[in-house]
Protein backbone atom coordinates (compact mmCIF):
# COMPACT_ATOMS: atom_id res chain seq x y z
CA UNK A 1 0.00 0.00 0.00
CA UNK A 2 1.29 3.31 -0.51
CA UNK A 3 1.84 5.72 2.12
CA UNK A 4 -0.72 7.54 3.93
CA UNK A 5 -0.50 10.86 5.92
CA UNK A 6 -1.50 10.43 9.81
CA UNK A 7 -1.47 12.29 12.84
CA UNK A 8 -0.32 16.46 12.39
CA UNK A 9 0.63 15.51 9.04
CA UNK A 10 -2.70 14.60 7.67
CA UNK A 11 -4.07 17.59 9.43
CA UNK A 12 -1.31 19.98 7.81
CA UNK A 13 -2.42 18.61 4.64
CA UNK A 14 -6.44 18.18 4.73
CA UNK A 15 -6.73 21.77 6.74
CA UNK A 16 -4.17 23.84 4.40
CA UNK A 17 -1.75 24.11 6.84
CA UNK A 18 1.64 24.00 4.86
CA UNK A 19 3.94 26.70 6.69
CA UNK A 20 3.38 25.34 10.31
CA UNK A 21 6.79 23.43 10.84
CA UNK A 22 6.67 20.09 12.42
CA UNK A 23 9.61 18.15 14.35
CA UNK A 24 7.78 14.94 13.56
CA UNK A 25 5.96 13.88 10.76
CA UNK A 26 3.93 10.35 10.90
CA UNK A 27 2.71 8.11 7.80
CA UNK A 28 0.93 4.87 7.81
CA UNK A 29 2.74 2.20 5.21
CA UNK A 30 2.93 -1.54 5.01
CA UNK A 31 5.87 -1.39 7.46
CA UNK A 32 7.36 0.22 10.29
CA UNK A 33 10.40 3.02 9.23
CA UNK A 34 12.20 5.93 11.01
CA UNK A 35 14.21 8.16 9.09
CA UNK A 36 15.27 11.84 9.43
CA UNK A 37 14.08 13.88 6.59
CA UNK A 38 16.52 16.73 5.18
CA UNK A 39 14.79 19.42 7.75
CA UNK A 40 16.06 17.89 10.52
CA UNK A 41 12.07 16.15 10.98
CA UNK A 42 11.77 13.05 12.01
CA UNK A 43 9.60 10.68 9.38
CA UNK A 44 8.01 7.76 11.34
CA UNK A 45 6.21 5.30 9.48
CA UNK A 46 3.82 3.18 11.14
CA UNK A 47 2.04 -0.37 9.70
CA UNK A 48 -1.65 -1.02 8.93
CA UNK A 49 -3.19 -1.60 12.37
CA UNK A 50 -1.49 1.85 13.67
CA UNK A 51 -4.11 3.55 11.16
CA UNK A 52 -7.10 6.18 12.72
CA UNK A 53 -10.12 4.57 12.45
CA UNK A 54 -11.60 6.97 10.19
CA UNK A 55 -9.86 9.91 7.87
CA UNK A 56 -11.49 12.57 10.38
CA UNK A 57 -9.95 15.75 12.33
CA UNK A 58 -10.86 14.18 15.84
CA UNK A 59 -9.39 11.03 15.00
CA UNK A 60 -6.00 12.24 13.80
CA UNK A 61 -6.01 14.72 16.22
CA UNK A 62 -5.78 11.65 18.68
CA UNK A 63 -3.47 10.30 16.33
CA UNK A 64 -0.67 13.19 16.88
CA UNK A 65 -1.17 13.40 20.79
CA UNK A 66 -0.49 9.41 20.59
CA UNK A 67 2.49 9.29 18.35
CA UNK A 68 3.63 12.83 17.45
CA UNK A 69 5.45 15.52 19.20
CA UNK A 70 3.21 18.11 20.89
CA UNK A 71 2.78 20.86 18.80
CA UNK A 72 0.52 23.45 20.76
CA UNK A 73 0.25 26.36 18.21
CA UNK A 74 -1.15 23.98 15.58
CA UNK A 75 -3.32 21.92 17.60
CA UNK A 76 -4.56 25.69 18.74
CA UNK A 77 -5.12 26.43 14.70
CA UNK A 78 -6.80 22.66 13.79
CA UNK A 79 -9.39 23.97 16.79
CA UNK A 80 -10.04 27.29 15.20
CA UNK A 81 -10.92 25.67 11.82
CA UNK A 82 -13.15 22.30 12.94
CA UNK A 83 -16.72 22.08 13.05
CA UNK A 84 -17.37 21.97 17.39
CA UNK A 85 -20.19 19.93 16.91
CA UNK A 86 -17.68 17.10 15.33
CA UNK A 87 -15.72 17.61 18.19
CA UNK A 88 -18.84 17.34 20.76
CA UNK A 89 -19.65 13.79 18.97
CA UNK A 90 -16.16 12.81 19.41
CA UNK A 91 -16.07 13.51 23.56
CA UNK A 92 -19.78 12.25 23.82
CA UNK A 93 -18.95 8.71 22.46
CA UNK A 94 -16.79 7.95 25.13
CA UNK A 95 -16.29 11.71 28.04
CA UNK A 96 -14.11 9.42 30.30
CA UNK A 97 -11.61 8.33 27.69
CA UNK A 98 -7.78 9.48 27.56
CA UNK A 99 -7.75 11.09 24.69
CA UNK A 100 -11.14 12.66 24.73
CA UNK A 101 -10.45 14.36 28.00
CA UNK A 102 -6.64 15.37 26.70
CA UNK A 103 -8.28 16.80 23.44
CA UNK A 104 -11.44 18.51 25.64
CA UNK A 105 -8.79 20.04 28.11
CA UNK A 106 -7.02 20.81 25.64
CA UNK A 107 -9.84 22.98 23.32
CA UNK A 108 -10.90 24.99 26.43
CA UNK A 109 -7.36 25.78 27.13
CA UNK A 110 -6.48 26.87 24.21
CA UNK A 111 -9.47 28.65 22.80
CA UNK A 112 -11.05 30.08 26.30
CA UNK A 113 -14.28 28.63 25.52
CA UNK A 114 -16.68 26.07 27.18
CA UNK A 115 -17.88 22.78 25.41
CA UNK A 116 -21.46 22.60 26.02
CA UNK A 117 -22.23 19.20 25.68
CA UNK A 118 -23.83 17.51 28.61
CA UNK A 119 -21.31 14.00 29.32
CA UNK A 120 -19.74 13.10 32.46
CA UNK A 121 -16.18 12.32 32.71
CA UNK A 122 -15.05 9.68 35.58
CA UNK A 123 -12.04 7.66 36.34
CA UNK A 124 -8.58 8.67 37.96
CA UNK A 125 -6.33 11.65 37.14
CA UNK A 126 -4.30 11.30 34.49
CA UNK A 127 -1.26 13.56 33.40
CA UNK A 128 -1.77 15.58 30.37
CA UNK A 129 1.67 15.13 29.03
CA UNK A 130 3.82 11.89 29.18
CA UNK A 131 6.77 12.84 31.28
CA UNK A 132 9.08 10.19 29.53
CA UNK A 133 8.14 11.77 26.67
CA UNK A 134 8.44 15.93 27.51
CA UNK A 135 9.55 17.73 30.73
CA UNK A 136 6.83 18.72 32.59
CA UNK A 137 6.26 21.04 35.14
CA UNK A 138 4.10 21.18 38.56
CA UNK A 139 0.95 19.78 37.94
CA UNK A 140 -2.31 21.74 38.28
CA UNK A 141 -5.43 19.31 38.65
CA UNK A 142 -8.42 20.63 36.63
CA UNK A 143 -11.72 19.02 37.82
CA UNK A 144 -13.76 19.12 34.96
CA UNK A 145 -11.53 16.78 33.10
CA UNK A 146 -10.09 15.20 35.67
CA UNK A 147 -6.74 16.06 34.19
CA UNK A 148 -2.98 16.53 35.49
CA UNK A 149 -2.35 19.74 34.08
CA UNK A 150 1.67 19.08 33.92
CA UNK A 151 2.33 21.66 31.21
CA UNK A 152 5.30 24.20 31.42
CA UNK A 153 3.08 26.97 31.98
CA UNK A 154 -0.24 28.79 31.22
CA UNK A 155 -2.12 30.23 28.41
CA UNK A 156 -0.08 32.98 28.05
CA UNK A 157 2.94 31.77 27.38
CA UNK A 158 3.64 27.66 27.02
CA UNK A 159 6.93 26.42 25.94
CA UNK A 160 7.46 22.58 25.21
CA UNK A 161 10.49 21.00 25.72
CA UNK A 162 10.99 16.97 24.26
CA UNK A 163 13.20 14.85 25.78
CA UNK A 164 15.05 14.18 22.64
CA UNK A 165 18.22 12.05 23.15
CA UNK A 166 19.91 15.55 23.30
CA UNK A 167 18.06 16.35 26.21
CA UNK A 168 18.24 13.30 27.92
CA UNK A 169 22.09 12.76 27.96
CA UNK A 170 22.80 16.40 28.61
CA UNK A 171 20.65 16.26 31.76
CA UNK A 172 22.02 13.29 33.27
CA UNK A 173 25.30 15.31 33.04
CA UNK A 174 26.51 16.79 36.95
CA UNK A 175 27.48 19.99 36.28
CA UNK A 176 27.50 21.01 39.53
CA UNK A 177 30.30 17.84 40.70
CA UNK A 178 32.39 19.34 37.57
CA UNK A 179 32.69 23.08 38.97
CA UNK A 180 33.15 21.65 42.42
CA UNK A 181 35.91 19.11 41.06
CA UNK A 182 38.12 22.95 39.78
CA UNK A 183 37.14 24.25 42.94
CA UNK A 184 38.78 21.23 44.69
CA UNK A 185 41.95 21.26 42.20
CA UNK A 186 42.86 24.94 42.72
CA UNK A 187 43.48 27.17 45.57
CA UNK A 188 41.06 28.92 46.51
CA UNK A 189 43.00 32.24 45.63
CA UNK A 190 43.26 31.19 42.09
CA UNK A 191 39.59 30.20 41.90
CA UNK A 192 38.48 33.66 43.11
CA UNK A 193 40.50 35.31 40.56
CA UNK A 194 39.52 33.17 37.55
CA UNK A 195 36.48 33.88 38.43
CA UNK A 196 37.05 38.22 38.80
CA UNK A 197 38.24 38.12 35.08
CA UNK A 198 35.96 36.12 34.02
CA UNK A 199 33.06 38.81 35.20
CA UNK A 200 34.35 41.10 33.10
CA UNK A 201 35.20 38.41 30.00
CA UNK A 202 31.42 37.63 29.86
CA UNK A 203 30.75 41.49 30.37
CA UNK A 204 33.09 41.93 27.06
CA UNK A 205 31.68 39.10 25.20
CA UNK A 206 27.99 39.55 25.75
CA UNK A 207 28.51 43.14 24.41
CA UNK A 208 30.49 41.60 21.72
CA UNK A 209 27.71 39.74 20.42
CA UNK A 210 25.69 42.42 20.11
CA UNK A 211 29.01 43.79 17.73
CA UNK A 212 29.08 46.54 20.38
CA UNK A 213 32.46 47.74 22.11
CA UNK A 214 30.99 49.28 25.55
CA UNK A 215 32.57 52.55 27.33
CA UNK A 216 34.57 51.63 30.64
CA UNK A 217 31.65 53.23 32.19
CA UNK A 218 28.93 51.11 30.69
CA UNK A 219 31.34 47.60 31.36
CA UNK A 220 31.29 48.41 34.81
CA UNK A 221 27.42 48.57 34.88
CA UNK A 222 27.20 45.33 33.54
CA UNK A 223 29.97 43.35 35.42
CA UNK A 224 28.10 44.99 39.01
CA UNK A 225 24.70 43.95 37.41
CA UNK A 226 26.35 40.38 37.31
CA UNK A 227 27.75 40.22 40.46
CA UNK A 228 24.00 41.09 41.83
CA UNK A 229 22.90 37.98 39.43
CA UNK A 230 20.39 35.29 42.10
CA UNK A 231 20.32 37.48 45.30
CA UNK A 232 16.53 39.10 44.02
CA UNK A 233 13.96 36.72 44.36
CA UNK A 234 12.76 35.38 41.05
CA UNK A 235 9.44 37.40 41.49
CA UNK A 236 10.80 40.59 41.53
CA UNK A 237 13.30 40.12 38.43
CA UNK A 238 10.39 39.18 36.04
CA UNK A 239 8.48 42.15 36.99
CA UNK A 240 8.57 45.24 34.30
CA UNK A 241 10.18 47.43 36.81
CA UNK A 242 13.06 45.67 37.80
CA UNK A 243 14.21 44.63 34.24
CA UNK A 244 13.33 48.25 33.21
CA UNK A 245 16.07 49.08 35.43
CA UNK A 246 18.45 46.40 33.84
CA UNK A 247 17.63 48.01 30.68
CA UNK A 248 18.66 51.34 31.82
CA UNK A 249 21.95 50.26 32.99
CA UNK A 250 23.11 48.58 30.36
CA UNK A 251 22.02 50.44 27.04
CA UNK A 252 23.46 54.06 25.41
CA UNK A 253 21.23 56.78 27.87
CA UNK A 254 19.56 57.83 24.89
CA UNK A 255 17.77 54.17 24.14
CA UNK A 256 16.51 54.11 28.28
CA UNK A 257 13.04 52.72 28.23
CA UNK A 258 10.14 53.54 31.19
CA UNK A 259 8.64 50.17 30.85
CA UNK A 260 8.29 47.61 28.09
CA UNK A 261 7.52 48.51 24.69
CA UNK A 262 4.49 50.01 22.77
CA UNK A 263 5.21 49.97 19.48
CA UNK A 264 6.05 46.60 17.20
CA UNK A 265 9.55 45.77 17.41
CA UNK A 266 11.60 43.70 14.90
CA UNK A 267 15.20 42.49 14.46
CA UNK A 268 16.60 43.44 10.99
CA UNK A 269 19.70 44.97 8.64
CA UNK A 270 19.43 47.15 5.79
CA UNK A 271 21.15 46.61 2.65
CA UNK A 272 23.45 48.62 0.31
CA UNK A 273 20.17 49.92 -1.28
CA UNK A 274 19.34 50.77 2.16
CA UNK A 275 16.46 48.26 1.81
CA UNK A 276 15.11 46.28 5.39
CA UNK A 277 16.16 42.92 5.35
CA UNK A 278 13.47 41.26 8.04
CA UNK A 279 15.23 38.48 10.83
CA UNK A 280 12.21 37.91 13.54
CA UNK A 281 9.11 39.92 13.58
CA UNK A 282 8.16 40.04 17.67
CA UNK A 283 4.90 39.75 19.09
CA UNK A 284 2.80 42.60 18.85
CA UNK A 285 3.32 44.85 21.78
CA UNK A 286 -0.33 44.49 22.84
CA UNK A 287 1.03 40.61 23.45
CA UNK A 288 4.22 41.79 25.63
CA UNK A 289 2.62 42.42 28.77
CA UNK A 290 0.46 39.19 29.27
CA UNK A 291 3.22 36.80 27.82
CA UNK A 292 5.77 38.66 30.56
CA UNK A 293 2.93 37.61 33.03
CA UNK A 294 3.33 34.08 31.62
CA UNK A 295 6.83 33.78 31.67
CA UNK A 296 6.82 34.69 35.39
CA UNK A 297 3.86 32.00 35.65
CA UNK A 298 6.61 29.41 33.78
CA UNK A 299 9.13 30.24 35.95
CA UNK A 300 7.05 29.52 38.67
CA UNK A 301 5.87 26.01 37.41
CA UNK A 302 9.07 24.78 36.70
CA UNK A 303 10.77 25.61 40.10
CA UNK A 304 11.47 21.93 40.50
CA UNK A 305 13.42 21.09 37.43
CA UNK A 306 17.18 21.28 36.70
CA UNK A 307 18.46 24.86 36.40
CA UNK A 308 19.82 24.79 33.46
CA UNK A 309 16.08 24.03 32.31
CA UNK A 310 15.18 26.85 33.80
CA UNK A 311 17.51 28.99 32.37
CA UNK A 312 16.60 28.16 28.73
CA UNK A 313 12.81 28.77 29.39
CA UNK A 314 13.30 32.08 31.37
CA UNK A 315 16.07 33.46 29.04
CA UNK A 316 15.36 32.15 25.87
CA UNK A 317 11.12 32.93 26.37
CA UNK A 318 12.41 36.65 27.57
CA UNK A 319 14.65 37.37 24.23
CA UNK A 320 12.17 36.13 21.93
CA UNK A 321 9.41 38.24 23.61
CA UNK A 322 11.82 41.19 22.84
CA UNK A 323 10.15 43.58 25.48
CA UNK A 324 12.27 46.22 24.89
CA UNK A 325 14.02 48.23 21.90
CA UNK A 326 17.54 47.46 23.15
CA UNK A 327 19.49 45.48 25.44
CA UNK A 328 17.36 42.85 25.15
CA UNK A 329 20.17 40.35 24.15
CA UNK A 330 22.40 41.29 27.02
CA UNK A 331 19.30 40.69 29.73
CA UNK A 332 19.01 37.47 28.02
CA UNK A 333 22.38 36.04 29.04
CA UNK A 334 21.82 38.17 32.07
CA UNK A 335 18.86 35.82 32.76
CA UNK A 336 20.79 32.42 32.18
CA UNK A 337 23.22 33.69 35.19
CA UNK A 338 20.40 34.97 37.35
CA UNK A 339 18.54 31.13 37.08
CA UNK A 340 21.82 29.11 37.92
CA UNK A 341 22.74 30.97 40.36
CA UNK A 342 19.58 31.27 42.41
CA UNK A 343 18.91 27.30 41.49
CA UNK A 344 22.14 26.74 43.14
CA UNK A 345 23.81 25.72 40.32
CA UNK A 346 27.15 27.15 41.01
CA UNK A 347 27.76 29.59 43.92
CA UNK A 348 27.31 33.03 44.34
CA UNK A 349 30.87 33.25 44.05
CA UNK A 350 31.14 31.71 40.70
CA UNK A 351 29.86 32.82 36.70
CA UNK A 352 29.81 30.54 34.11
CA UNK A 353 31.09 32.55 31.03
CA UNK A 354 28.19 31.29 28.49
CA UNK A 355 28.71 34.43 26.23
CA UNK A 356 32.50 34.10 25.84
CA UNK A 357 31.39 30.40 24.58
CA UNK A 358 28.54 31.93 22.26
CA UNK A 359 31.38 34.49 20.74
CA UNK A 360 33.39 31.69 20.06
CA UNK A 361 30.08 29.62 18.69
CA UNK A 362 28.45 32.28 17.02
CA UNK A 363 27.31 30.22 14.52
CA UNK A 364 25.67 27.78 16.65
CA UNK A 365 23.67 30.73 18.42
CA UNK A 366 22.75 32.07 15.44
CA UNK A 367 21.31 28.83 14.32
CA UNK A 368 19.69 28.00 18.04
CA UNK A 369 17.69 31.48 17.43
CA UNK A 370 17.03 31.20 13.91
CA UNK A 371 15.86 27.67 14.26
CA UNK A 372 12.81 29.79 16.15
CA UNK A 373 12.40 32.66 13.87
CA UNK A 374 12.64 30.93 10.49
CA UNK A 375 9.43 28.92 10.63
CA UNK A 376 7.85 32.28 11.48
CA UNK A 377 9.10 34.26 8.58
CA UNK A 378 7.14 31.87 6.54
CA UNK A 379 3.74 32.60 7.88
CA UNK A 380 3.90 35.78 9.43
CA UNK A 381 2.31 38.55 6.90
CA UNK A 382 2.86 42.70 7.57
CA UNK A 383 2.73 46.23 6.03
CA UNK A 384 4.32 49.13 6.88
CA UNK A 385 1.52 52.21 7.66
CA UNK A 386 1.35 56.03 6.98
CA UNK A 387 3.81 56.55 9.56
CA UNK A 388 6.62 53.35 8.49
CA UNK A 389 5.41 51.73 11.07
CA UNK A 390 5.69 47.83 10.29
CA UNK A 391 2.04 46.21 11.48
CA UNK A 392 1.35 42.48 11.13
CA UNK A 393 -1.54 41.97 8.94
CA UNK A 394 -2.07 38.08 10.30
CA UNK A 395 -1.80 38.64 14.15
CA UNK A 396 -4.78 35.59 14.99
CA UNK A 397 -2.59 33.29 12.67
CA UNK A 398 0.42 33.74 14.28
CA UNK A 399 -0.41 34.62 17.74
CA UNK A 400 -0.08 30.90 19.22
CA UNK A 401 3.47 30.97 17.82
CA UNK A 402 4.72 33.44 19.91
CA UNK A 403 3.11 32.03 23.30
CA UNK A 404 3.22 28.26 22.97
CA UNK A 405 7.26 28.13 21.57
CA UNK A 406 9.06 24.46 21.33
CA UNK A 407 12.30 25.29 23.17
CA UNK A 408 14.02 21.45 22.76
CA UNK A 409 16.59 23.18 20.76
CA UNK A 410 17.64 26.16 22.70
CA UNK A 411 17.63 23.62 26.10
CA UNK A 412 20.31 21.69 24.30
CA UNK A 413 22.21 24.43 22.79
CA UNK A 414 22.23 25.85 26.27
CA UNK A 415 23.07 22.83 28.00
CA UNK A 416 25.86 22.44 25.94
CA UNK A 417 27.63 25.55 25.83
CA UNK A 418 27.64 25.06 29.86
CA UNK A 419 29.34 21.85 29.90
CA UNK A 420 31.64 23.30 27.13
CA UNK A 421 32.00 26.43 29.33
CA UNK A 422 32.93 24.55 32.19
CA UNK A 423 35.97 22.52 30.56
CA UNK A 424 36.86 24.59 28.38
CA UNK A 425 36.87 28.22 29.10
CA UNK A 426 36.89 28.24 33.03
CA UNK A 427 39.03 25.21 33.26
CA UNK A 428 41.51 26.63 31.11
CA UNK A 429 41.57 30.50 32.70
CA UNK A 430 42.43 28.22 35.90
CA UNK A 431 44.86 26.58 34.64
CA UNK A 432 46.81 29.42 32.87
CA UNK A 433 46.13 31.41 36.05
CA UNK A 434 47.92 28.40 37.91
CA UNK A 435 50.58 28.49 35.66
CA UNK A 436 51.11 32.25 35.65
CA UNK A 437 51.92 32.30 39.66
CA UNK A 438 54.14 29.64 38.73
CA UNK A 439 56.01 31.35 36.07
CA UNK A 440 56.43 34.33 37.88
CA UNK A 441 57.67 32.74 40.78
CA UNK A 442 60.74 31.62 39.10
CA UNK A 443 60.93 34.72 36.81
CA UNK A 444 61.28 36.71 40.06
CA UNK A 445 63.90 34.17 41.52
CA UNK A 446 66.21 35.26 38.05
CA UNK A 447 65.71 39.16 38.30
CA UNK A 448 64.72 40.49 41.45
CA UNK A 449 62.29 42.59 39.75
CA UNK A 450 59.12 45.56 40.46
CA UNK A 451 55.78 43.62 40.15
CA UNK A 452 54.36 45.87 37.73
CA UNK A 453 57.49 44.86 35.42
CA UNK A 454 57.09 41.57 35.98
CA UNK A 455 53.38 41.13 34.68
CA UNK A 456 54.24 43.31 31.85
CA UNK A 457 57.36 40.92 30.81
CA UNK A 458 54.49 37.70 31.27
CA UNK A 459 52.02 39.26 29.03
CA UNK A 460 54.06 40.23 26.32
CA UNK A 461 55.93 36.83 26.29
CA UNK A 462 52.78 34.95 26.79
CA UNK A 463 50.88 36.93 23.72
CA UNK A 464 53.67 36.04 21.83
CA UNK A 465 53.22 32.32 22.15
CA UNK A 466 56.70 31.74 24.22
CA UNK A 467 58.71 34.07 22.60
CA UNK A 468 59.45 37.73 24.03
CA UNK A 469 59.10 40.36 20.85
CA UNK A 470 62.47 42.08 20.00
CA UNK A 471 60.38 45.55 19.53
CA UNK A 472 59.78 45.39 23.01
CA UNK A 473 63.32 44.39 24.40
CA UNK A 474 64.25 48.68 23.91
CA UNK A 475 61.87 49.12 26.68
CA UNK A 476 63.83 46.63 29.03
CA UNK A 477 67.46 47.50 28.29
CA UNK A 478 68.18 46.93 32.12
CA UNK A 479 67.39 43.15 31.20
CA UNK A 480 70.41 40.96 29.01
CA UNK A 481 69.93 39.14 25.87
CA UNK A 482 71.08 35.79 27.97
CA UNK A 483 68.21 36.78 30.85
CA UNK A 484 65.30 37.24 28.09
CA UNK A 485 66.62 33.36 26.56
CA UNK A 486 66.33 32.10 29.87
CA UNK A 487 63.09 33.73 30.74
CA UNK A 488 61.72 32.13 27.49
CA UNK A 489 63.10 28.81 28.36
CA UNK A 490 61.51 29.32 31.74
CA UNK A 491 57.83 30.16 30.23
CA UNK A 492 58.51 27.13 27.40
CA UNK A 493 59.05 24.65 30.61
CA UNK A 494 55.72 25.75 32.48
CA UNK A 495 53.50 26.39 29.73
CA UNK A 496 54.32 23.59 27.44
């Protein structure tokens, strides 16, 4: 037989819906087959008995929530387009059924509006999502369904996050055991240093991502902002005025914002003709209050989960909000230190340099962001009015894009760069500060030297790769041609 759409895939299909992107896409064949399409999607193919009973909205709908990754936005746009009174027949022939109370719970979630159908609905609580299958949050029981409502937040703002193998063996990871394992190997002394530069490293890089080269004045904002990172409680930090005041510290005065914005907001270039080139259209900013709202509401549903969790939903949901006009970028990575810290995920003592490790990865971050605002390009519509303003000319279609956003992607990429962050660039600014002390020890035992001349003959050898520049040697003529060989041989023996 030849292959036969099921699940989301039919319903993309029968209902028009060709620019909503799916993660997986199901078919029904004479044989069972998993492969990964060229998107990235995976295509399952199931055999004959896995078929829906009938070629009908309800029953593929049950299909997808069975076999297919949750996709909230779409489920949100099958509702909007089915005939309720198909969807009433489909509950009435059986209230107390798992998938009939998933899918009722599910339409008065996402729509706001009441079935009225009279049907009873009995048996035990069950959990709305699988948590084998998606990380779940603290469960709300609603009554009238008699449903675990385990999602990852509220109506306002939803992310999903899969546990995708990426997900899974990145969690089972101990961070925490790997930053107390440096902690144990150095001195304390070193450790608290390492840590001082790398304040103002991530300071430096987070700027640098933005392709912006801060004043003195405007780095020391920023490193003081860090150092305050987990000590507010997570309340307060989600609220408009506090992040209005992170805003304000770490943008150009003229940009300073009283509150979030009121006007539609986009990220963008123009081209040699001086034409807009369009990146990520955000949500309109009648949208940026309520989905702040949610976010707090996320952050306080997921209070049990790993940190680093955390810190993807509350950082990743607050950039792609975009509440302000600037400095949004920089409160994002802001964010990601504010979570670990206050989960307890290092000390308040320690950063975790994330943005030095995006600078180094910007193509990875780029993709991790795009991966989100690609799919959107494709359906979102706008116009620019009398006054240039761009307006979105599709809001209803697009709306349940914004608040219901699959974040497996951005957990992983985040996840990642903090393991790589930990063994790379914090292990290794250890290690060279180790080394350093150890270098100038025995430089100082040759020349009994000022301090301040001592760093200054380090850093030029060490930027050098071993080897101390002749067009500096003029400035130490007190020092002999044999003394800067054996300096070099000393710096080749400890840092080799």
């Amino acid at each position: 037989m030849a292959q036969q759409a099921a699940g989301f895939q039919w319903l993309v299909q029968h209902l028009g819906f060709s620019q909503y992107k799916l993660t997986h896409r199901s078919y029904i064949g004479t044989r069972n087959k998993t492969e990964v399409a060229l998107d990235g999607a995976i295509e399952e193919t199931y055999g004959p008995k896995y078929a829906p009973a009938e070629d009908s909205i309800t029953a593929h709908l049950e299909f997808a929530l069975k076999y297919d990754d949750l996709n909230l936005d779409l489920i949100q746009a099958v509702f909007s387009s089915m005939d309720k009174d198909e969807l009433r027949s489909y509950i009435l022939n059986n209230p107390s059924g798992r998938y009939s109370r998933r899918i009722g719970f599910l339409y008065e979630w996402l729509t706001g509006e009441l079935l009225e159908a009279e049907f009873e609905v009995n048996g035990n609580y069950i959990d709305l999502l699988d948590s084998s299958k998606y990380i779940t949050g603290t469960i709300q029981k609603n009554s009238r369904w008699r449903i675990n409502d385990n999602l990852l937040g509220g109506v306002d703002f939803c992310p999903v996050i899969r546990r995708n193998a990426s997900i899974i063996e990145l969690l089972q990871m101990d961070f925490r055991k790997e930053v107390d394992n440096l902690k144990a190997e150095y001195p304390p002394e070193i450790f608290n240093r390492a840590t001082q530069y790398l304040y103002r490293k991530e300071t430096k890089s987070s700027y640098e991502i933005e392709s912006e080269k801060p004043t003195p004045d405007r780095m020391n904002r920023f490193v003081n902002l860090l150092y305050e990172a987990g000590k507010e409680p997570a309340d307060k930090v989600l609220e408009e005025q506090y992040l209005t005041v992170l805003q304000n510290a770490i943008v150009d005065p003229r940009y300073k914002q009283n509150g979030y914005r009121d006007f539609q907001n986009y990220i963008g270039q123009s081209n040699y003709r001086l034409e807009e080139i369009y990146h990520y259209i955000c949500p309109q900013p009648a949208m940026v209050h309520p989905m702040m709202s949610g976010l707090a509401l996320a952050e306080q549903k997921t209070r049990e989960l790993s940190p680093v969790i955390r810190a993807a939903i509350v950082s990743f949901g607050f950039v792609f909000i975009h509440p302000f006009l600037d400095g949004n970028g920089r409160i994002h990575r802001f964010l990601i230190h504010d979570m670990l810290i206050r989960d307890g995920f290092v000390g308040k003592d320690v950063i975790i340099p994330v943005s030095a490790h995006m600078v180094n990865n910007l193509q990875a971050y780029d993709a991790v962001l795009e991966a989100y605002s690609k799919p959107l390009m494709k359906r979102i519509q706008f116009t620019k009015n009398d006054k240039g303003e761009l307006v979105i000319t599709n809001p209803e279609e697009v709306k349940a894009y914004f608040l219901y956003p699959d974040l497996t992607l951005q957990t992983a990429f985040l996840a990642q760069a903090i393991q790589e962050t930990i063994r790379h660039d914090l292990s290794e600014e250890l290690l060279f500060l180790d080394r350093y002390d150890e270098f100038k020890k025995e430089l100082l035992q040759l020349i009994d030297m000022p301090d301040k001349r001592a760093n200054e003959i380090i850093v030029f050898i060490h930027q050098n790769k071993g080897t101390f520049p002749n067009r500096r040697k003029k400035h130490f003529s007190e020092i002999t041609e044999e003394e800067f060989q054996e300096i070099e041989r000393i710096y080749q023996s400890v840092f080799s």
